[in-house]
C-alpha atoms as a PDB file:
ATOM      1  CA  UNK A   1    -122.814 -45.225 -12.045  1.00  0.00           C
ATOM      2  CA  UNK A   2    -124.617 -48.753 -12.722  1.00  0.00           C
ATOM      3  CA  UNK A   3    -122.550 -49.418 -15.593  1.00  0.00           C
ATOM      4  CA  UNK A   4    -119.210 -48.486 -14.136  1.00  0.00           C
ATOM      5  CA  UNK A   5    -119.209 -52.024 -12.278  1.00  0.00           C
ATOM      6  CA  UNK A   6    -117.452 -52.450  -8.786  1.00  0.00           C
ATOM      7  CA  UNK A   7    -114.013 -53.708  -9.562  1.00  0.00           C
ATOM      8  CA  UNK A   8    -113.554 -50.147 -11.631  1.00  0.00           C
ATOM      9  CA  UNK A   9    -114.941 -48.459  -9.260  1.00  0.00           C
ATOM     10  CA  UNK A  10    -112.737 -49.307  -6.524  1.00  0.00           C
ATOM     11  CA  UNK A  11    -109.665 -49.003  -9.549  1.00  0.00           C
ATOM     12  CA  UNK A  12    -110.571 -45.492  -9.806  1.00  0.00           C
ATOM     13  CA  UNK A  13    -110.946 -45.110  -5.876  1.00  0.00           C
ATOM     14  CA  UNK A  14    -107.611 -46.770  -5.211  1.00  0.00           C
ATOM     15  CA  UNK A  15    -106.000 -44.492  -7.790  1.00  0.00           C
ATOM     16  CA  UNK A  16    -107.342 -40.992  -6.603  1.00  0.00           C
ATOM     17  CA  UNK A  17    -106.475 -42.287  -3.442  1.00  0.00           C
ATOM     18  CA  UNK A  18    -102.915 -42.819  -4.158  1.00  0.00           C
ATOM     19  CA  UNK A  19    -102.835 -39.425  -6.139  1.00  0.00           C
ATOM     20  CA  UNK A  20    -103.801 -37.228  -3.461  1.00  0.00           C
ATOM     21  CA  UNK A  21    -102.032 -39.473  -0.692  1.00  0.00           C
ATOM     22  CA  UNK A  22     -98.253 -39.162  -2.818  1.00  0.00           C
ATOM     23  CA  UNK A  23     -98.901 -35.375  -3.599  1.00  0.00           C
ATOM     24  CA  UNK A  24     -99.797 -34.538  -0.642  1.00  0.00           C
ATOM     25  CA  UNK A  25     -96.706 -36.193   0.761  1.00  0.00           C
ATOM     26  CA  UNK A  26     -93.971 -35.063  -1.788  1.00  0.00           C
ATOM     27  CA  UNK A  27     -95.606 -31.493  -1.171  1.00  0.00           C
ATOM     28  CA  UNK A  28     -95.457 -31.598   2.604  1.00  0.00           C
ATOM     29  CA  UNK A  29     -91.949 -33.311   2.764  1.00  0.00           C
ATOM     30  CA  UNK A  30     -90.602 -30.549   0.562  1.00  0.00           C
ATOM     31  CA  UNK A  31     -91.798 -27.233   1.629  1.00  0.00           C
ATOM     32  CA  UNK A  32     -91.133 -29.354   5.133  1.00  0.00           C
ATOM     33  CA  UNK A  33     -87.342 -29.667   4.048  1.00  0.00           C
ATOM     34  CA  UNK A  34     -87.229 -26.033   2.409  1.00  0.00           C
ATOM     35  CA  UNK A  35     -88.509 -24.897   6.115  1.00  0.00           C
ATOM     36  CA  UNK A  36     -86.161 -26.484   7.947  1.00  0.00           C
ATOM     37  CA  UNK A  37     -89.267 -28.713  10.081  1.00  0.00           C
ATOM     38  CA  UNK A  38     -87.669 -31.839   9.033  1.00  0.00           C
ATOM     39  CA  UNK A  39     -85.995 -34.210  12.021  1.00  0.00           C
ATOM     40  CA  UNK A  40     -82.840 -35.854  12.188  1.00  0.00           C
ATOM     41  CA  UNK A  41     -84.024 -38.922  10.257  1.00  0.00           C
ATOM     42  CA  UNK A  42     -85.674 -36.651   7.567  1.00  0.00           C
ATOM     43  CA  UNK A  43     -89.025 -37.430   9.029  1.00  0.00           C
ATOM     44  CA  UNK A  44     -91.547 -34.202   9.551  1.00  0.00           C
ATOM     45  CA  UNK A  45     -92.555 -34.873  13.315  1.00  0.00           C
ATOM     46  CA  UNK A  46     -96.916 -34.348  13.671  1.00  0.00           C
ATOM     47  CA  UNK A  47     -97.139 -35.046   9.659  1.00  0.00           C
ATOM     48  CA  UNK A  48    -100.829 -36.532  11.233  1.00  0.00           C
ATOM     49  CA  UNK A  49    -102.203 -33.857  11.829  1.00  0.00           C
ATOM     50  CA  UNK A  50    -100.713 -32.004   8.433  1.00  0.00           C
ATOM     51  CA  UNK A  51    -102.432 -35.008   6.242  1.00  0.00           C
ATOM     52  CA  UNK A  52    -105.576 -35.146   8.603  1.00  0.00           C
ATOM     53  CA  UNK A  53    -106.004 -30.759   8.039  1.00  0.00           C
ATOM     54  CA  UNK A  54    -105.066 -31.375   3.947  1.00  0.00           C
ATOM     55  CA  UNK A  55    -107.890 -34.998   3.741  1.00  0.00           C
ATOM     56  CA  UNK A  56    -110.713 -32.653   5.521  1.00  0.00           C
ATOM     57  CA  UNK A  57    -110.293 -29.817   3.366  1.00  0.00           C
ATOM     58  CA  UNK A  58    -110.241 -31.377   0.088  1.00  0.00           C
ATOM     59  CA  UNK A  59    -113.397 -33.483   1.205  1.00  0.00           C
ATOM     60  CA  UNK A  60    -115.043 -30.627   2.065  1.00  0.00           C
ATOM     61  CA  UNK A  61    -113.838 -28.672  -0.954  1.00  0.00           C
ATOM     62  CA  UNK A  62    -115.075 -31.199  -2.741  1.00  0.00           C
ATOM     63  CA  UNK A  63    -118.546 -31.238  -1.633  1.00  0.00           C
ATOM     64  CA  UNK A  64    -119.188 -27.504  -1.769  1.00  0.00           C
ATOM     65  CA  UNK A  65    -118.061 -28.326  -5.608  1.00  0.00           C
ATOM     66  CA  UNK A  66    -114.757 -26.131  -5.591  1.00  0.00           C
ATOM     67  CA  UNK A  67    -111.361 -26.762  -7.311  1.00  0.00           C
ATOM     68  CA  UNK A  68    -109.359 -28.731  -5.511  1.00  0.00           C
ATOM     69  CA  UNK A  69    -108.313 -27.352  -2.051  1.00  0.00           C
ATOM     70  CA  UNK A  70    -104.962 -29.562  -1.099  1.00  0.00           C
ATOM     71  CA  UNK A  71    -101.332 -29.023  -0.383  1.00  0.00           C
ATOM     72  CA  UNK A  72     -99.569 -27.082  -3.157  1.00  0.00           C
ATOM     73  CA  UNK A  73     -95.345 -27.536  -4.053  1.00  0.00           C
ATOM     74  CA  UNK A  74     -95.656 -23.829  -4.570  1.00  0.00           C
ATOM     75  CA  UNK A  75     -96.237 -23.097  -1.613  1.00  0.00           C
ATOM     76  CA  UNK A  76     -92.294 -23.882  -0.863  1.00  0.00           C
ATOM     77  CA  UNK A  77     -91.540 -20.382  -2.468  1.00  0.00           C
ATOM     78  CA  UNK A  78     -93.529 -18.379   0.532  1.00  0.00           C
ATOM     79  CA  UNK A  79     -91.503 -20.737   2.955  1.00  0.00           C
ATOM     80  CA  UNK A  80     -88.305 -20.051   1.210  1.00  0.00           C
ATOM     81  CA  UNK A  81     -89.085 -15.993   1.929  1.00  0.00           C
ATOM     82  CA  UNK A  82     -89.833 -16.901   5.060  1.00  0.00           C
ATOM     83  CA  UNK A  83     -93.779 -17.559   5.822  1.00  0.00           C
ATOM     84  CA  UNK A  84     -93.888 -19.623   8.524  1.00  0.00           C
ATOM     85  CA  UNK A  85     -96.960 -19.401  10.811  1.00  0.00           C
ATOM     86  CA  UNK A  86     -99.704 -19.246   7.860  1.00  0.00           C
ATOM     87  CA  UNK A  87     -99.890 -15.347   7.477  1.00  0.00           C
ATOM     88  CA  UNK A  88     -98.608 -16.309   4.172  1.00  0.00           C
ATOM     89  CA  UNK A  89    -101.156 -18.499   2.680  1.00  0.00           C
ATOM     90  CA  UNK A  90    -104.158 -15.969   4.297  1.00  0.00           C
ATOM     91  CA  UNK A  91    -102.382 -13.238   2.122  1.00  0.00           C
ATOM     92  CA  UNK A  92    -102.384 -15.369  -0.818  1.00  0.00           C
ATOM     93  CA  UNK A  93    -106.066 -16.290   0.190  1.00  0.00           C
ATOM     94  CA  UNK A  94    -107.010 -12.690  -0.180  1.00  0.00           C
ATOM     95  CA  UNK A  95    -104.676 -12.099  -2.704  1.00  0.00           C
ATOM     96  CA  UNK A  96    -107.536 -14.610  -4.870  1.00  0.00           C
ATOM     97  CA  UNK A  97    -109.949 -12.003  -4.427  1.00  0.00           C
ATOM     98  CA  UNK A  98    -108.585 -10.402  -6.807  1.00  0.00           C
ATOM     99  CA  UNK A  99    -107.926 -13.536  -9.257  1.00  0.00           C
ATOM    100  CA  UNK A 100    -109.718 -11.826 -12.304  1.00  0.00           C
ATOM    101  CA  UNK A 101    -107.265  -8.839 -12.386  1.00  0.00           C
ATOM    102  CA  UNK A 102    -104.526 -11.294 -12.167  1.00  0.00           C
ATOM    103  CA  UNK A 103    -106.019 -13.238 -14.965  1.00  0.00           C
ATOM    104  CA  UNK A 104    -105.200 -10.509 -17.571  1.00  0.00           C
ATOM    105  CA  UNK A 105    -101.280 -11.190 -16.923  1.00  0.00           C
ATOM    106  CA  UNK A 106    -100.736 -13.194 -20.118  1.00  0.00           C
ATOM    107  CA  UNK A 107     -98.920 -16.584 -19.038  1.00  0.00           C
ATOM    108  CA  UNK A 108     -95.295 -16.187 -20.902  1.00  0.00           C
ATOM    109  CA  UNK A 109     -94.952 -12.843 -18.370  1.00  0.00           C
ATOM    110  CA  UNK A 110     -95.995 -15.661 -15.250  1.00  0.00           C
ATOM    111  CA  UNK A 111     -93.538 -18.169 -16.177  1.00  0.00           C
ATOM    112  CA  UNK A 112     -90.382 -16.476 -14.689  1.00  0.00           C
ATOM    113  CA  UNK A 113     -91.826 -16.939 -11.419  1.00  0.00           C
ATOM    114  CA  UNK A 114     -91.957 -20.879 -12.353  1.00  0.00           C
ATOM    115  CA  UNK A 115     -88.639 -21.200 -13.544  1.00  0.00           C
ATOM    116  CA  UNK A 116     -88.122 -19.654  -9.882  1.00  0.00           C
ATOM    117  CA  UNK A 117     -90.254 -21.643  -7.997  1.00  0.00           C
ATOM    118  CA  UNK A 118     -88.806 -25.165  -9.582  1.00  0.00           C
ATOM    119  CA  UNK A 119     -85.292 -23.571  -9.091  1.00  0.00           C
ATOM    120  CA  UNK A 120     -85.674 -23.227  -5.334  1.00  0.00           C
ATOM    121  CA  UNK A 121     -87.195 -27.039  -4.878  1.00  0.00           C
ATOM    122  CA  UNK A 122     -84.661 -27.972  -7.152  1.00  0.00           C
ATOM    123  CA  UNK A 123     -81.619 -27.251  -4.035  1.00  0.00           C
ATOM    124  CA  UNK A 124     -82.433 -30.512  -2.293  1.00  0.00           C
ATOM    125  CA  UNK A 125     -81.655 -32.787  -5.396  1.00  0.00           C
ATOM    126  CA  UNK A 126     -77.692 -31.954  -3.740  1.00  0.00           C
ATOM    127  CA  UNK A 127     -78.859 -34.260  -0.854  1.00  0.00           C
ATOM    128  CA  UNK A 128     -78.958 -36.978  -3.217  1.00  0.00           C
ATOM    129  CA  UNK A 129     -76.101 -39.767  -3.129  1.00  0.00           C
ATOM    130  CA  UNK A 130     -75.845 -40.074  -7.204  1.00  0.00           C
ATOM    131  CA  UNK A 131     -72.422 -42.259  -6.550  1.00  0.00           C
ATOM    132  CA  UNK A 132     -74.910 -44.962  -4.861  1.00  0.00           C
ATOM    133  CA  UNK A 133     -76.780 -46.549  -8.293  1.00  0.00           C
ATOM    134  CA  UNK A 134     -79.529 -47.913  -5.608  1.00  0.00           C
ATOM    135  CA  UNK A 135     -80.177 -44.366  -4.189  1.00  0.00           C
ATOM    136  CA  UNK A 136     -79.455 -42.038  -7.409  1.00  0.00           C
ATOM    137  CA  UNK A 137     -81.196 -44.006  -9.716  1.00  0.00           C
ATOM    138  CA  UNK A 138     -84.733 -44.112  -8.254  1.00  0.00           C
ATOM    139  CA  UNK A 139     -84.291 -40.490  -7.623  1.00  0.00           C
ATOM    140  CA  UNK A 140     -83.545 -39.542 -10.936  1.00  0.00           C
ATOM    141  CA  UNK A 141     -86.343 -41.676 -12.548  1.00  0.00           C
ATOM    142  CA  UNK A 142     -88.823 -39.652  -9.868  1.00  0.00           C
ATOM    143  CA  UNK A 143     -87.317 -36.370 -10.703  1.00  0.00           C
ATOM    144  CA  UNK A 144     -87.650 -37.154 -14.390  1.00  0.00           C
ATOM    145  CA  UNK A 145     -91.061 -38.577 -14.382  1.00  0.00           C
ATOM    146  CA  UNK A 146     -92.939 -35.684 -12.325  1.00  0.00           C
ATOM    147  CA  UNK A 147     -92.652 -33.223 -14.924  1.00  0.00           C
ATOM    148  CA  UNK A 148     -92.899 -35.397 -18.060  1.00  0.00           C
ATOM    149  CA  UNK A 149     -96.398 -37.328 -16.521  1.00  0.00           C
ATOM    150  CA  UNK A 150     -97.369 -34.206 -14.805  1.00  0.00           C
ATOM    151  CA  UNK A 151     -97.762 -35.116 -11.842  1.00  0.00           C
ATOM    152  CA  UNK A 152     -96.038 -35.486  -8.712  1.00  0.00           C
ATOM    153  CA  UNK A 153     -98.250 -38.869  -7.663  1.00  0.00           C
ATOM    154  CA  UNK A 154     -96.551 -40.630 -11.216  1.00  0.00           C
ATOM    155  CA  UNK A 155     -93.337 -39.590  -9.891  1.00  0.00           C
ATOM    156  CA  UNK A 156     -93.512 -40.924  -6.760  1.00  0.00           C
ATOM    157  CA  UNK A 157     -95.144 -44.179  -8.061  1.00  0.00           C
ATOM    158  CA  UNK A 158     -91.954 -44.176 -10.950  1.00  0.00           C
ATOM    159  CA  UNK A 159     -89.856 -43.653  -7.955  1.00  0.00           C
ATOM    160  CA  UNK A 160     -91.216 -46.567  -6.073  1.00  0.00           C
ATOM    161  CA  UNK A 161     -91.034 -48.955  -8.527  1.00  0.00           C
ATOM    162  CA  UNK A 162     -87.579 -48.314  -8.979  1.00  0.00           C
ATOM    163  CA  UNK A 163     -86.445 -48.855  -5.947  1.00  0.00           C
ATOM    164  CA  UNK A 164     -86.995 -52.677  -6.832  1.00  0.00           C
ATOM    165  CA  UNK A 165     -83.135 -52.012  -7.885  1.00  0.00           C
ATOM    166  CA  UNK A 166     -82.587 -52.299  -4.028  1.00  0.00           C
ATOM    167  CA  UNK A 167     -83.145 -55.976  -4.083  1.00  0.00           C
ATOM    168  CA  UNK A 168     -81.527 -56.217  -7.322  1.00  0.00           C
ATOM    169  CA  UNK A 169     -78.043 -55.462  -5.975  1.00  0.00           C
ATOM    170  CA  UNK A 170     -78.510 -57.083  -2.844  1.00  0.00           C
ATOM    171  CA  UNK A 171     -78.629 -54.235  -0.712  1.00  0.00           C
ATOM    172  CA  UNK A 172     -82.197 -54.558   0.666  1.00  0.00           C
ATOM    173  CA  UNK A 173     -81.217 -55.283   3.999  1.00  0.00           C
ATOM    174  CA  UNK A 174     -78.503 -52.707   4.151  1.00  0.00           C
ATOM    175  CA  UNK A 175     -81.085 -50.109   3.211  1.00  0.00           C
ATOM    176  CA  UNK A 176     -83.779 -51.405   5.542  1.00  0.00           C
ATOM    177  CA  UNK A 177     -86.368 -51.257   3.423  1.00  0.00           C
ATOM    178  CA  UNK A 178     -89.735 -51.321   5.096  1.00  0.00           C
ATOM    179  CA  UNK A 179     -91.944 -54.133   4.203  1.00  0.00           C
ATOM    180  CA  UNK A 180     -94.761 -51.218   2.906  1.00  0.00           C
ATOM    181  CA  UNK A 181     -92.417 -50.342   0.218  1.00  0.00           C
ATOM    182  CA  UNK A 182     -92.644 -54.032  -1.192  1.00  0.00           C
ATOM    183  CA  UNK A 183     -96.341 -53.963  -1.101  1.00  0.00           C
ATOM    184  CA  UNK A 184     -96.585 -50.155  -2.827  1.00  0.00           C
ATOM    185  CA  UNK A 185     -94.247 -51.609  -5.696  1.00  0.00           C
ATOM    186  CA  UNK A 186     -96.492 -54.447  -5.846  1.00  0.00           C
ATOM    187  CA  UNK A 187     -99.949 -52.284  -5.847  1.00  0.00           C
ATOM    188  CA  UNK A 188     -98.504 -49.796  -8.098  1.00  0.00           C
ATOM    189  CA  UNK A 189     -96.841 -52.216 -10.737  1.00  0.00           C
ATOM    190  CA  UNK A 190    -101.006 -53.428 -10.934  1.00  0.00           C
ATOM    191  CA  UNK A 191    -102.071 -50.343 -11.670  1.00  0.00           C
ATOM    192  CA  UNK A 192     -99.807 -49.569 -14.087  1.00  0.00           C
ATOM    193  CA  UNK A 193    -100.902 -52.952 -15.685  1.00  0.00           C
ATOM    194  CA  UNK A 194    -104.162 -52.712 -15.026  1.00  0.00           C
ATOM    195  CA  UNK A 195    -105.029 -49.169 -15.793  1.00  0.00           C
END
């Protein structure tokens, strides 16, 4: 570590930071939205203690040197058949005993179940206003860039930063936009120059 230096330290800090903070929060938020636990403003009410249950495990995960142990998108499809109270991910849990059995599936006979998956988080893009350039836009750009970067964090960060159209058109203050937006575009156009 005594030649990574402190500034890229705290670069690559700041960035797995981000990554696990925006795919934790597009995962929750959906699978919140697929199970109806969303409010009236599209907020998920006790999202605390959600992030607080998702930051402990993957420290802890972490140091007992396992693969990652945070919120998973596919978890959606066990909410969309109707797991609710977390019977659902214990079955899947001890469905992993089993993991090298399951290994011998080749992938192209997996993939349906994908294409399935994506389909089913794919039913709240018809919330989206796509007659509204400031609102379609920005989701487009995010629902493009997640599966060409990979990643759901990119995405979101795409996403973002494209929401600077807002204040393009003058509808900022129509919108409301929270002052923490400003500073993510900010922090996230620096990393993207930066990194």
């Amino acid at each position: 570590f005594s030649g990574v230096g402190l500034l890229n330290f705290f670069a690559v800090m700041f960035s797995f930071l981000f990554v696990d903070l925006f795919d934790t929060l597009g995962t929750l938020i959906g699978v919140a939205s697929k199970a109806d636990m969303l409010d009236e403003d599209g907020r998920l009410p006790n999202i605390k203690g959600a992030l607080m249950a998702d930051s402990i495990g993957t420290c802890v995960g972490a140091v007992l040197g396992t693969s990652t142990t945070t919120t998973f998108v596919e978890s959606a499809s066990g909410v969309t058949e109707g797991g609710r109270t977390g019977l659902t991910a214990m079955t899947t849990g001890v469905l992993f005993l089993f993991s090298p059995l399951f290994l011998t599936i080749p992938s192209f006979a997996t993939a349906p179940a994908l294409i399935i998956v994506g389909f089913y988080m794919m039913g709240s893009a018809i919330k989206i206003d796509f007659n509204d350039p400031s609102e379609g836009i920005p989701a487009f750009l995010t629902i493009l860039a997640m599966p060409t970067a990979y990643s759901i964090s990119e995405g979101i960060a795409i996403g973002i930063i494209s929401w600077i159209i807002n204040v393009i058109t003058g509808k900022a203050k129509e919108k409301k936009i929270s002052p923490l937006m400003y500073v993510l575009t900010v922090l996230f156009i620096l990393k993207y120059v930066f990194l």
